[in-house]
PDB file of N, CA and C in Angstrom:
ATOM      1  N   UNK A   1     134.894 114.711  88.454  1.00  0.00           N
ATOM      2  CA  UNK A   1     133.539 115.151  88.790  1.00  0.00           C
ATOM      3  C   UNK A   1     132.521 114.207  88.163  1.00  0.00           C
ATOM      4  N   UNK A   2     131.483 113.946  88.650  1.00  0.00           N
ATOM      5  CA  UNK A   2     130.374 113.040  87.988  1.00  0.00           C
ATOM      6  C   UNK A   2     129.737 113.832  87.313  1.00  0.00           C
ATOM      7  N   UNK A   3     129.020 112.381  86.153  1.00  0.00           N
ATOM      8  CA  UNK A   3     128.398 112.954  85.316  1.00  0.00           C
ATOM      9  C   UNK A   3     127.396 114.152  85.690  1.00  0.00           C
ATOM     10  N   UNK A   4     126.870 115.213  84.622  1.00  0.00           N
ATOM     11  CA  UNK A   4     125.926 115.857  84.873  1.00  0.00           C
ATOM     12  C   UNK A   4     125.052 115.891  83.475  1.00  0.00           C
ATOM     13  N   UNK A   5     123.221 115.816  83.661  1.00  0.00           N
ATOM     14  CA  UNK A   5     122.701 115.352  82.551  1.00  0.00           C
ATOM     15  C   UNK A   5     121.173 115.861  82.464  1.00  0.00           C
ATOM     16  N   UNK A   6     120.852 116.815  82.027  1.00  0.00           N
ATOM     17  CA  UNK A   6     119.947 117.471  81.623  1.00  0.00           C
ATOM     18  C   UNK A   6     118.939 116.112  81.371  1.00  0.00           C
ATOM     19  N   UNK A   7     117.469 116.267  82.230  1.00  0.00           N
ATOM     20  CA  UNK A   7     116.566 115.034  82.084  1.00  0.00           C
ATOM     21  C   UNK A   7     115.215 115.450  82.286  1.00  0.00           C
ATOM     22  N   UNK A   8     114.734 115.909  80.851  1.00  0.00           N
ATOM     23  CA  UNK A   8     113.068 116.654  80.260  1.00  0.00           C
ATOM     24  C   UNK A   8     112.188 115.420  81.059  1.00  0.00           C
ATOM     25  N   UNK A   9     112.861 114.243  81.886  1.00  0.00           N
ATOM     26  CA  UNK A   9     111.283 113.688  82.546  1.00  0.00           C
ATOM     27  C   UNK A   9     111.395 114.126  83.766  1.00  0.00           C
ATOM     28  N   UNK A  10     112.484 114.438  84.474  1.00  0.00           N
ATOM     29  CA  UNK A  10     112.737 115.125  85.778  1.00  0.00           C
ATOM     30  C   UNK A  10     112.155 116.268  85.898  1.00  0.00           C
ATOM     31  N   UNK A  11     112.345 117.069  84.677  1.00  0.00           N
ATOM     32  CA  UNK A  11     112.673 118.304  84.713  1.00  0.00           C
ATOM     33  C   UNK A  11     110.942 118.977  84.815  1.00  0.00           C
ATOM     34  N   UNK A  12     110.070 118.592  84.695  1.00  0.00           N
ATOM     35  CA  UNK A  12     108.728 119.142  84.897  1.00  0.00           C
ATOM     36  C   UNK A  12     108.545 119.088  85.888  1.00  0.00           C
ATOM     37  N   UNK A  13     107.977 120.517  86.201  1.00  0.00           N
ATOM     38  CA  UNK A  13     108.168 120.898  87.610  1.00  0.00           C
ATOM     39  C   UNK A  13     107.566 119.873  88.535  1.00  0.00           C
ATOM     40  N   UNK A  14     106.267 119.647  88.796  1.00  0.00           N
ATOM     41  CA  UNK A  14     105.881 118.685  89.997  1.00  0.00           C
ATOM     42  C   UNK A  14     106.607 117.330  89.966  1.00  0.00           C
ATOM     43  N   UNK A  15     107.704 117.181  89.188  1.00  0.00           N
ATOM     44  CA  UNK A  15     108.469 115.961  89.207  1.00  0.00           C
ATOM     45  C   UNK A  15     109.826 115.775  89.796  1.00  0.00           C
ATOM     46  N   UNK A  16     109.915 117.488  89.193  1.00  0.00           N
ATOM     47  CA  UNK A  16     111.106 117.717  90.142  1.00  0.00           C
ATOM     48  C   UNK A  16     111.517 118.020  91.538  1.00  0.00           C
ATOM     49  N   UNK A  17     109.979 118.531  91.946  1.00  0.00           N
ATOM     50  CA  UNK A  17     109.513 118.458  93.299  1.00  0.00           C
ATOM     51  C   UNK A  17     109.480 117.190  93.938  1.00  0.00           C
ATOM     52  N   UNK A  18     108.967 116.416  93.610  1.00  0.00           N
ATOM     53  CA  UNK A  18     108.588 114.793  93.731  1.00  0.00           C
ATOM     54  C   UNK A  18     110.363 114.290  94.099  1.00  0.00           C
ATOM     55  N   UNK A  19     110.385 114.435  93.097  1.00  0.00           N
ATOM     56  CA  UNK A  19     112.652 113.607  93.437  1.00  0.00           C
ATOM     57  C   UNK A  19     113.292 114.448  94.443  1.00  0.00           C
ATOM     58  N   UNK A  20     113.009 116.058  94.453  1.00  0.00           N
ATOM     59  CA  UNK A  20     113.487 116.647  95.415  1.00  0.00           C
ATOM     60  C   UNK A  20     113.040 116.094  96.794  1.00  0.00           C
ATOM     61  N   UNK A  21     111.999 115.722  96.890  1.00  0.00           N
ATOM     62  CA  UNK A  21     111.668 115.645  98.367  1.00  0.00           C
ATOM     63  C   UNK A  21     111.908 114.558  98.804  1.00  0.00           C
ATOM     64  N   UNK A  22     111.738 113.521  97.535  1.00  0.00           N
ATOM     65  CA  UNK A  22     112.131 112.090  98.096  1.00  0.00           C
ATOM     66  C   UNK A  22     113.697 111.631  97.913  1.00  0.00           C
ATOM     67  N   UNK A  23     114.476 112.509  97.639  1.00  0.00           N
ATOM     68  CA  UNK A  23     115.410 112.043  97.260  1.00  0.00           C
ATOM     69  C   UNK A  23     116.738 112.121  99.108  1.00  0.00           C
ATOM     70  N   UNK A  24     116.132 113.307  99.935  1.00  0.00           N
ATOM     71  CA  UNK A  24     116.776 112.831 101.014  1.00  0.00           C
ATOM     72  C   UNK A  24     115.900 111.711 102.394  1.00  0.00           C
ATOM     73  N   UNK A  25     115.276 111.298 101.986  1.00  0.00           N
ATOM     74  CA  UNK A  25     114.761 110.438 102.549  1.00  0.00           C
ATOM     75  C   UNK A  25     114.740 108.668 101.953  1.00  0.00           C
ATOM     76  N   UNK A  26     114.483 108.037 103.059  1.00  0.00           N
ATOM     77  CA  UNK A  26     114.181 106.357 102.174  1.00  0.00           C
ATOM     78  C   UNK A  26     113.025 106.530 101.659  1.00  0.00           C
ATOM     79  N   UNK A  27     111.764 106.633 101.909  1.00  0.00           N
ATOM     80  CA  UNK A  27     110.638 106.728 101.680  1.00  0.00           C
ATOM     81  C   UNK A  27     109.775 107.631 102.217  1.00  0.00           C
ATOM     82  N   UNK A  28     108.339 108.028 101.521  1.00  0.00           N
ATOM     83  CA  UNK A  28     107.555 109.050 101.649  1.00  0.00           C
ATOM     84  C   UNK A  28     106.246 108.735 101.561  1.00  0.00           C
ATOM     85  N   UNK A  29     105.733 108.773 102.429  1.00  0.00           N
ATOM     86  CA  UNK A  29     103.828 108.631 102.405  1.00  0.00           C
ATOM     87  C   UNK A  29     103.612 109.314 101.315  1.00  0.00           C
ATOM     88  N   UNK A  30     102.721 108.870 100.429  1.00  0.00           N
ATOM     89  CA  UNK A  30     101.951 109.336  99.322  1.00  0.00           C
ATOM     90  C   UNK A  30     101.079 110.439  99.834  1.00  0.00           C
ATOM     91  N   UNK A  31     100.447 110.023 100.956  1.00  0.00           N
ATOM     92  CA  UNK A  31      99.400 111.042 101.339  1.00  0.00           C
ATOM     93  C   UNK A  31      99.995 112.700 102.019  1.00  0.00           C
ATOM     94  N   UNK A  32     101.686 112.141 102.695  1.00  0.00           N
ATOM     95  CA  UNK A  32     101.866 113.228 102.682  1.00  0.00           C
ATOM     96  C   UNK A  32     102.785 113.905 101.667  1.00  0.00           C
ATOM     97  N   UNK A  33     103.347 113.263 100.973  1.00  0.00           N
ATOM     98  CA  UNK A  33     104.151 114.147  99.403  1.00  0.00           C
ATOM     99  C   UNK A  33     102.979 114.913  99.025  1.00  0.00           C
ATOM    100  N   UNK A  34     101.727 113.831  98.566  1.00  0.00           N
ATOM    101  CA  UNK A  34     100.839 114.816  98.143  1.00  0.00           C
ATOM    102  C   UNK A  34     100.253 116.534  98.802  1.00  0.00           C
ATOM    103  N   UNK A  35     100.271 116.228 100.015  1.00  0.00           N
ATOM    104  CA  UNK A  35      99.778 117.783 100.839  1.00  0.00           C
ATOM    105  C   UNK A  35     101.044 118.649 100.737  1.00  0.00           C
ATOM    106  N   UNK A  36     101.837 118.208 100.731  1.00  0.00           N
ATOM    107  CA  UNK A  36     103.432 118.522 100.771  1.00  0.00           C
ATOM    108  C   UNK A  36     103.542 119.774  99.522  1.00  0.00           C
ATOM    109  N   UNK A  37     103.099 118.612  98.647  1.00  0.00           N
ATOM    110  CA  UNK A  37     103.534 119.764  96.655  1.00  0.00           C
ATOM    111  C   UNK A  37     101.891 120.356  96.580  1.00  0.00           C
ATOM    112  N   UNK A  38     100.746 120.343  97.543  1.00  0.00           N
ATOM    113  CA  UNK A  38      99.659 120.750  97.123  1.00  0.00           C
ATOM    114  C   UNK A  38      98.954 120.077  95.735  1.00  0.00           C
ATOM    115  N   UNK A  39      99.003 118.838  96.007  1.00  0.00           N
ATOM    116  CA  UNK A  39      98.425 118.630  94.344  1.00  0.00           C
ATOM    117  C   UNK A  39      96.877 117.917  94.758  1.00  0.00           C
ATOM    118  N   UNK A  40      96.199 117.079  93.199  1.00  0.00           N
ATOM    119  CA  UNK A  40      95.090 116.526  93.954  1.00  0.00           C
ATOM    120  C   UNK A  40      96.334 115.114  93.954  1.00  0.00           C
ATOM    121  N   UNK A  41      95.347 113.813  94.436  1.00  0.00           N
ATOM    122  CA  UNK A  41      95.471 112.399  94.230  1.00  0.00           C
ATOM    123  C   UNK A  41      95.867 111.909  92.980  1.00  0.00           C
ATOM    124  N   UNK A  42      95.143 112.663  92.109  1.00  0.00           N
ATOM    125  CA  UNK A  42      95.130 112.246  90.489  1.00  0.00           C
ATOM    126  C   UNK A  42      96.600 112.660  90.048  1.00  0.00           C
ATOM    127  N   UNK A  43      96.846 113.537  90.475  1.00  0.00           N
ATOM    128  CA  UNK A  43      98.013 114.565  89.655  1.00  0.00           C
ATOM    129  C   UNK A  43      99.169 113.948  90.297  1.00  0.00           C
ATOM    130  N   UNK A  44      99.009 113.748  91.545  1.00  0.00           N
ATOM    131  CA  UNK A  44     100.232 112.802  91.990  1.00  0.00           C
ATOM    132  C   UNK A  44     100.450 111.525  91.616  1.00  0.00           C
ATOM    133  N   UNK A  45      99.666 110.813  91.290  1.00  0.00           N
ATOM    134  CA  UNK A  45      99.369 109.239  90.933  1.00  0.00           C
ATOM    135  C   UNK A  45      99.894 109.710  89.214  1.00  0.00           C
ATOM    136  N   UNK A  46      99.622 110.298  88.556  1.00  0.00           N
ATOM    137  CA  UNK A  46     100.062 110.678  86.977  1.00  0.00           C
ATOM    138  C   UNK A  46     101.710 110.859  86.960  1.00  0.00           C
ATOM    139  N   UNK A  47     102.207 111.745  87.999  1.00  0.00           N
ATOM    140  CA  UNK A  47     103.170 111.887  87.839  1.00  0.00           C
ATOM    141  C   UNK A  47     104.446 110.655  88.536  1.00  0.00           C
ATOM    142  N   UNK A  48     103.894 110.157  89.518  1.00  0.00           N
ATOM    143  CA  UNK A  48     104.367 108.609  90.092  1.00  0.00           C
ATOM    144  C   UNK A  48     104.586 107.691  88.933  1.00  0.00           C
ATOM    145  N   UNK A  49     103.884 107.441  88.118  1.00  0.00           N
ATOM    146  CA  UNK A  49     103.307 106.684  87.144  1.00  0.00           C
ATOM    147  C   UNK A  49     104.592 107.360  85.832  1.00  0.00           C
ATOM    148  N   UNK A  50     104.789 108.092  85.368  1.00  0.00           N
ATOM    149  CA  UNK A  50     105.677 108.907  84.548  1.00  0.00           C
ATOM    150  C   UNK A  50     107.059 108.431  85.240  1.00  0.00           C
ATOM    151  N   UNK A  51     106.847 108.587  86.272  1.00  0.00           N
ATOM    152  CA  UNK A  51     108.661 108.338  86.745  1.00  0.00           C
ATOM    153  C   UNK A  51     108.804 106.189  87.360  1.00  0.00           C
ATOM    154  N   UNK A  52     107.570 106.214  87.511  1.00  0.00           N
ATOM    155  CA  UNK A  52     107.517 104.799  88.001  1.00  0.00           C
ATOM    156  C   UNK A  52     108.062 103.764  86.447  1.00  0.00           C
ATOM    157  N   UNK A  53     107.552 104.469  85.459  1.00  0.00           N
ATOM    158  CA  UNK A  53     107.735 103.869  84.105  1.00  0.00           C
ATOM    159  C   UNK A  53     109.271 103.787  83.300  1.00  0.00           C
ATOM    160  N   UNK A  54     110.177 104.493  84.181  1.00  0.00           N
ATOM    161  CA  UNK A  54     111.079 104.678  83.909  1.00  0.00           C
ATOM    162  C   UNK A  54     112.265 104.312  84.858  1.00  0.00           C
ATOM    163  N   UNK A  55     111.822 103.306  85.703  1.00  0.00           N
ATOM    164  CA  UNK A  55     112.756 102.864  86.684  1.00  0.00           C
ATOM    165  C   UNK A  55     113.097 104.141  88.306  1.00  0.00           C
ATOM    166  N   UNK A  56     112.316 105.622  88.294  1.00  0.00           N
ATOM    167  CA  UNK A  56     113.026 106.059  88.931  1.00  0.00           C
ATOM    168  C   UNK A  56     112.386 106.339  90.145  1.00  0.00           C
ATOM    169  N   UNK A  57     111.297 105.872  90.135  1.00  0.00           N
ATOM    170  CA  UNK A  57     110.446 105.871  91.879  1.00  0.00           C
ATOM    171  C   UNK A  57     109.958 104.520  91.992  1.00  0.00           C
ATOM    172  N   UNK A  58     110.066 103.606  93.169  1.00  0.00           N
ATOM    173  CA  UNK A  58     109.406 103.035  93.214  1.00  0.00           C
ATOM    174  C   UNK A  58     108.210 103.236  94.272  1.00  0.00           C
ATOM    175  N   UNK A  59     106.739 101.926  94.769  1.00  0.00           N
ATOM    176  CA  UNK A  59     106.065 102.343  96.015  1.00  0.00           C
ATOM    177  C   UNK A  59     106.081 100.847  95.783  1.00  0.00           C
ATOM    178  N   UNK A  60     105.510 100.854  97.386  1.00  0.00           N
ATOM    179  CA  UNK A  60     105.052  99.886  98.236  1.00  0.00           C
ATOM    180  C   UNK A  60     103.827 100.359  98.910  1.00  0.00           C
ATOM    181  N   UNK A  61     103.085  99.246  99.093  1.00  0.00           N
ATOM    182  CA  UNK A  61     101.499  99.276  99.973  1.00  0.00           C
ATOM    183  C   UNK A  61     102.389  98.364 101.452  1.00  0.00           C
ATOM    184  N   UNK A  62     101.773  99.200 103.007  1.00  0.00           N
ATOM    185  CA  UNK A  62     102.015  98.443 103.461  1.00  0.00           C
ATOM    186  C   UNK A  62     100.907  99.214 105.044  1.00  0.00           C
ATOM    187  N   UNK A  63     100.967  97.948 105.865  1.00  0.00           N
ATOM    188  CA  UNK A  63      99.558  98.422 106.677  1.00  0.00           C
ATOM    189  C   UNK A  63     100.468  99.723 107.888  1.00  0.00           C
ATOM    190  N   UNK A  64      99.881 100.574 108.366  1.00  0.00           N
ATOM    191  CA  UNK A  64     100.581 101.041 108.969  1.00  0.00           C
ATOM    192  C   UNK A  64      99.517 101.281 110.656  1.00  0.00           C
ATOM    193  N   UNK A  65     100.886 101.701 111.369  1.00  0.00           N
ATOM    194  CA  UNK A  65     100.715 101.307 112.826  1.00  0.00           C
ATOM    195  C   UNK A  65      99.842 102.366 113.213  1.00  0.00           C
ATOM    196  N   UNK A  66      99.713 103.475 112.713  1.00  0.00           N
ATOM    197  CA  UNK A  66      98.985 104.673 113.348  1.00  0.00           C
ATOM    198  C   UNK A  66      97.613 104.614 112.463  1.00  0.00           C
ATOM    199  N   UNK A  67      97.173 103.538 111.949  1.00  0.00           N
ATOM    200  CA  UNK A  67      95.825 103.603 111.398  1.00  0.00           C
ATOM    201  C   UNK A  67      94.802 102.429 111.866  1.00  0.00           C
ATOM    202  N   UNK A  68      93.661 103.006 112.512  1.00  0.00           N
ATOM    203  CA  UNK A  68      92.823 102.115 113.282  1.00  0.00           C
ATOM    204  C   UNK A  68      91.904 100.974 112.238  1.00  0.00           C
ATOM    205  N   UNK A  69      91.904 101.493 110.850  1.00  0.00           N
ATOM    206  CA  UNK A  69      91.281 100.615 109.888  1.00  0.00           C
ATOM    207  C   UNK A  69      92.303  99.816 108.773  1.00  0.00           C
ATOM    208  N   UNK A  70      91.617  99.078 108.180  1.00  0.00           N
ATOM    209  CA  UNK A  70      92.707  98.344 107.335  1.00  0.00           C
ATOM    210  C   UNK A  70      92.975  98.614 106.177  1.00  0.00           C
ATOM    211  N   UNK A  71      92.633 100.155 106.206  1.00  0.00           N
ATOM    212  CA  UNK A  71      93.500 100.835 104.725  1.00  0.00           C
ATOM    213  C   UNK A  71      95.259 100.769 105.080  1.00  0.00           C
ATOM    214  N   UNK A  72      95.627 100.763 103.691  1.00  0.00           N
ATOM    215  CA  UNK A  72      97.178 100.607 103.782  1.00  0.00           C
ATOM    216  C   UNK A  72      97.739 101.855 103.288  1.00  0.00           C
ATOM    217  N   UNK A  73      98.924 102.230 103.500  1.00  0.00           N
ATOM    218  CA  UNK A  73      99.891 103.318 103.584  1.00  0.00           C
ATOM    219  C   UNK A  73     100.355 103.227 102.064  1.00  0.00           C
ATOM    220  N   UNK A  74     100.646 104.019 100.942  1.00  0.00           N
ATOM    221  CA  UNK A  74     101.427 103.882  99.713  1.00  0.00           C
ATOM    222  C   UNK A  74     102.645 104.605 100.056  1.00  0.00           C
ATOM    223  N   UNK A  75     103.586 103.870 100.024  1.00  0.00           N
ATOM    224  CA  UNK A  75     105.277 104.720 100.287  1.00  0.00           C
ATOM    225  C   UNK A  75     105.563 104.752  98.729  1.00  0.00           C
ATOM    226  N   UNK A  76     106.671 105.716  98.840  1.00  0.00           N
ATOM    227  CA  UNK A  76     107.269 106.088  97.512  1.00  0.00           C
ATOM    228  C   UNK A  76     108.524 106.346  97.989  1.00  0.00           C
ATOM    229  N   UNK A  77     109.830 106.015  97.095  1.00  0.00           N
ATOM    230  CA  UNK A  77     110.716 106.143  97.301  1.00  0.00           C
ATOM    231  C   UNK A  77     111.560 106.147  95.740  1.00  0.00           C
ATOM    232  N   UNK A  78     112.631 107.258  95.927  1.00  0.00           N
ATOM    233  CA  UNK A  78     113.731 107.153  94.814  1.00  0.00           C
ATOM    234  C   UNK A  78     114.627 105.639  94.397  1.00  0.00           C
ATOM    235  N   UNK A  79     114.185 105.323  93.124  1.00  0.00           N
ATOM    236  CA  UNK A  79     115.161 104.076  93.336  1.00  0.00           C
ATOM    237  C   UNK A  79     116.647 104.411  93.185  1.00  0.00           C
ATOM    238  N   UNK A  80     117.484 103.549  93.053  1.00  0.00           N
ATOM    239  CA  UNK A  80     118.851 103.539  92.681  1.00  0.00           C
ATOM    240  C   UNK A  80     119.569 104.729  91.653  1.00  0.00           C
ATOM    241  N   UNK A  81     118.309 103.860  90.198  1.00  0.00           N
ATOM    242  CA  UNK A  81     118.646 104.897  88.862  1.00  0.00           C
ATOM    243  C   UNK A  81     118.182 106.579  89.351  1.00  0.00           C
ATOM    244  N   UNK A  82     116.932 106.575  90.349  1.00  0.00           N
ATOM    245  CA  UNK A  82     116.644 107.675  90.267  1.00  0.00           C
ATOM    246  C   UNK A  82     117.053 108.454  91.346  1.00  0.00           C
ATOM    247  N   UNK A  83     117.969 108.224  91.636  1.00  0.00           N
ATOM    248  CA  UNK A  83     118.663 109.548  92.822  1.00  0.00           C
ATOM    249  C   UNK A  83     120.061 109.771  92.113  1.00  0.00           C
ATOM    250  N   UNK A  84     120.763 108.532  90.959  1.00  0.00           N
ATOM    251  CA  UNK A  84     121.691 108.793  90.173  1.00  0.00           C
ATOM    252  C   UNK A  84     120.996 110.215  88.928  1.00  0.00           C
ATOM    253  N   UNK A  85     119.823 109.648  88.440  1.00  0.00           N
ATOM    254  CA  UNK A  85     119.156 110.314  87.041  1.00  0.00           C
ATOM    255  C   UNK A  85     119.029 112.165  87.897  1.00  0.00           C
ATOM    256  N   UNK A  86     118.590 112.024  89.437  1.00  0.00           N
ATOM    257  CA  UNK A  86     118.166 113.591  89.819  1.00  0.00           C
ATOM    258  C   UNK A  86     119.352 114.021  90.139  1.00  0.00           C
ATOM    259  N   UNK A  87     120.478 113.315  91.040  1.00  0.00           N
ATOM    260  CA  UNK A  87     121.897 114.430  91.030  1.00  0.00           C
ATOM    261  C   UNK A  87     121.972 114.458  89.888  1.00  0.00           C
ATOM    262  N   UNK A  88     122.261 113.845  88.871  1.00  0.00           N
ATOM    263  CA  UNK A  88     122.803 114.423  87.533  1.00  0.00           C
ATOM    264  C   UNK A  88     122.061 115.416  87.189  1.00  0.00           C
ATOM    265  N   UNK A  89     121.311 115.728  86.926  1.00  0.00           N
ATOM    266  CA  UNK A  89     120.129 117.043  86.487  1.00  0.00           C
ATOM    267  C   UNK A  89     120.147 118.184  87.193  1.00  0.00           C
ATOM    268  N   UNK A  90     120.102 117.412  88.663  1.00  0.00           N
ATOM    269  CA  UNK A  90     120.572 118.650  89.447  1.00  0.00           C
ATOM    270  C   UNK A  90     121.986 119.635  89.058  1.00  0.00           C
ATOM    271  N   UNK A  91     123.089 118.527  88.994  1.00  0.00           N
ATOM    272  CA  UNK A  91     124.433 118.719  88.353  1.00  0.00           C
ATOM    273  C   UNK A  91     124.472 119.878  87.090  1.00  0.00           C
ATOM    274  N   UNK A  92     123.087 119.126  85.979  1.00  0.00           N
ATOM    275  CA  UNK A  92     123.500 120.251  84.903  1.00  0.00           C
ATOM    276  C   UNK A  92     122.605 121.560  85.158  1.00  0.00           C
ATOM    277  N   UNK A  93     121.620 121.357  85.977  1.00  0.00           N
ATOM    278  CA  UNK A  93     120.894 122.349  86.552  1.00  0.00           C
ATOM    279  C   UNK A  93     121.997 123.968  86.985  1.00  0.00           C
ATOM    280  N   UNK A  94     122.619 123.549  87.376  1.00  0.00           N
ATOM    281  CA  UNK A  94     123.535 123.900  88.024  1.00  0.00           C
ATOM    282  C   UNK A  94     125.136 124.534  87.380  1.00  0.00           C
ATOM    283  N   UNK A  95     125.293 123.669  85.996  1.00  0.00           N
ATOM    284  CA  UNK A  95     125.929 124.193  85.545  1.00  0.00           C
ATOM    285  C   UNK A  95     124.981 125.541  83.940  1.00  0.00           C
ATOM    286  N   UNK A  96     123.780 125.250  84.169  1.00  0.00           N
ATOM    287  CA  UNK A  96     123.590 126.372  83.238  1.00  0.00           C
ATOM    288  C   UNK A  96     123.207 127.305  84.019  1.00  0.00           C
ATOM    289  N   UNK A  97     122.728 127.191  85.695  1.00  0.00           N
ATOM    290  CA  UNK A  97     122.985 128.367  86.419  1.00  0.00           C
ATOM    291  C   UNK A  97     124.201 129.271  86.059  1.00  0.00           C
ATOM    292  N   UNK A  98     125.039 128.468  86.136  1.00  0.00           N
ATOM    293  CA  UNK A  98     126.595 129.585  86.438  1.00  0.00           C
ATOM    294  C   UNK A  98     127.111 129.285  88.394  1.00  0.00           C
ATOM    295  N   UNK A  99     128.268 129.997  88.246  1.00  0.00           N
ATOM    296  CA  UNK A  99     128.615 130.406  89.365  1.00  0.00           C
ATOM    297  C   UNK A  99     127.588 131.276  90.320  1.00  0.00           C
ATOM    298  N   UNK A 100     127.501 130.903  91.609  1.00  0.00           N
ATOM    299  CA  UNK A 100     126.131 131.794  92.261  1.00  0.00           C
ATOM    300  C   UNK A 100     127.166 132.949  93.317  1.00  0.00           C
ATOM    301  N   UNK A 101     128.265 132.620  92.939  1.00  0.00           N
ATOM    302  CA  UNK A 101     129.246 134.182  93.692  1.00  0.00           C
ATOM    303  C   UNK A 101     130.008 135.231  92.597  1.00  0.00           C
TER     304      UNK A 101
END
């Protein structure tokens, strides 16, 4: 069985929301994660920034096709370490649940 690993930077809630949502996808509009977890701009950019510092989200700016002006799109995506760092958490998540039958 793989590791499983209890992780206090995951583990706050709008963060764990954040890896949850991005974690079955490649990438995620910023603008919509944000409407997604209900947060402001600020609170999402704080918590990007917390996990960005630690190898486990990265973003990209890039222009996108459904926008008539030349603002750019911020994607976010789980890196490598961080879809390893959230199953594991999930993992011990899971084992201090217990059995759910």
């Amino acid at each position: 069985m793989r590791e499983s690993r209890f992780d206090e930077l995951i583990h706050a809630p709008v963060r764990l929301r954040i890896c949850g949502l991005l974690r079955p996808v490649d990438r995620l509009d910023f603008a919509v994660l944000r409407d997604t977890l209900g947060v402001s701009d600020a609170t999402l950019s704080k918590h990007v920034k917390t996990l960005n510092s630690v190898g486990y989200v990265a973003s990209s700016k890039a222009a996108s096709l459904e926008r008539l002006d030349a603002r750019r799109v911020t994607w976010l995506s789980l890196t490598p370490e961080g879809r390893s760092a959230f199953d594991a958490h999930v993992r011990a998540l899971q084992e201090i649940a217990g059995p759910t039958e």
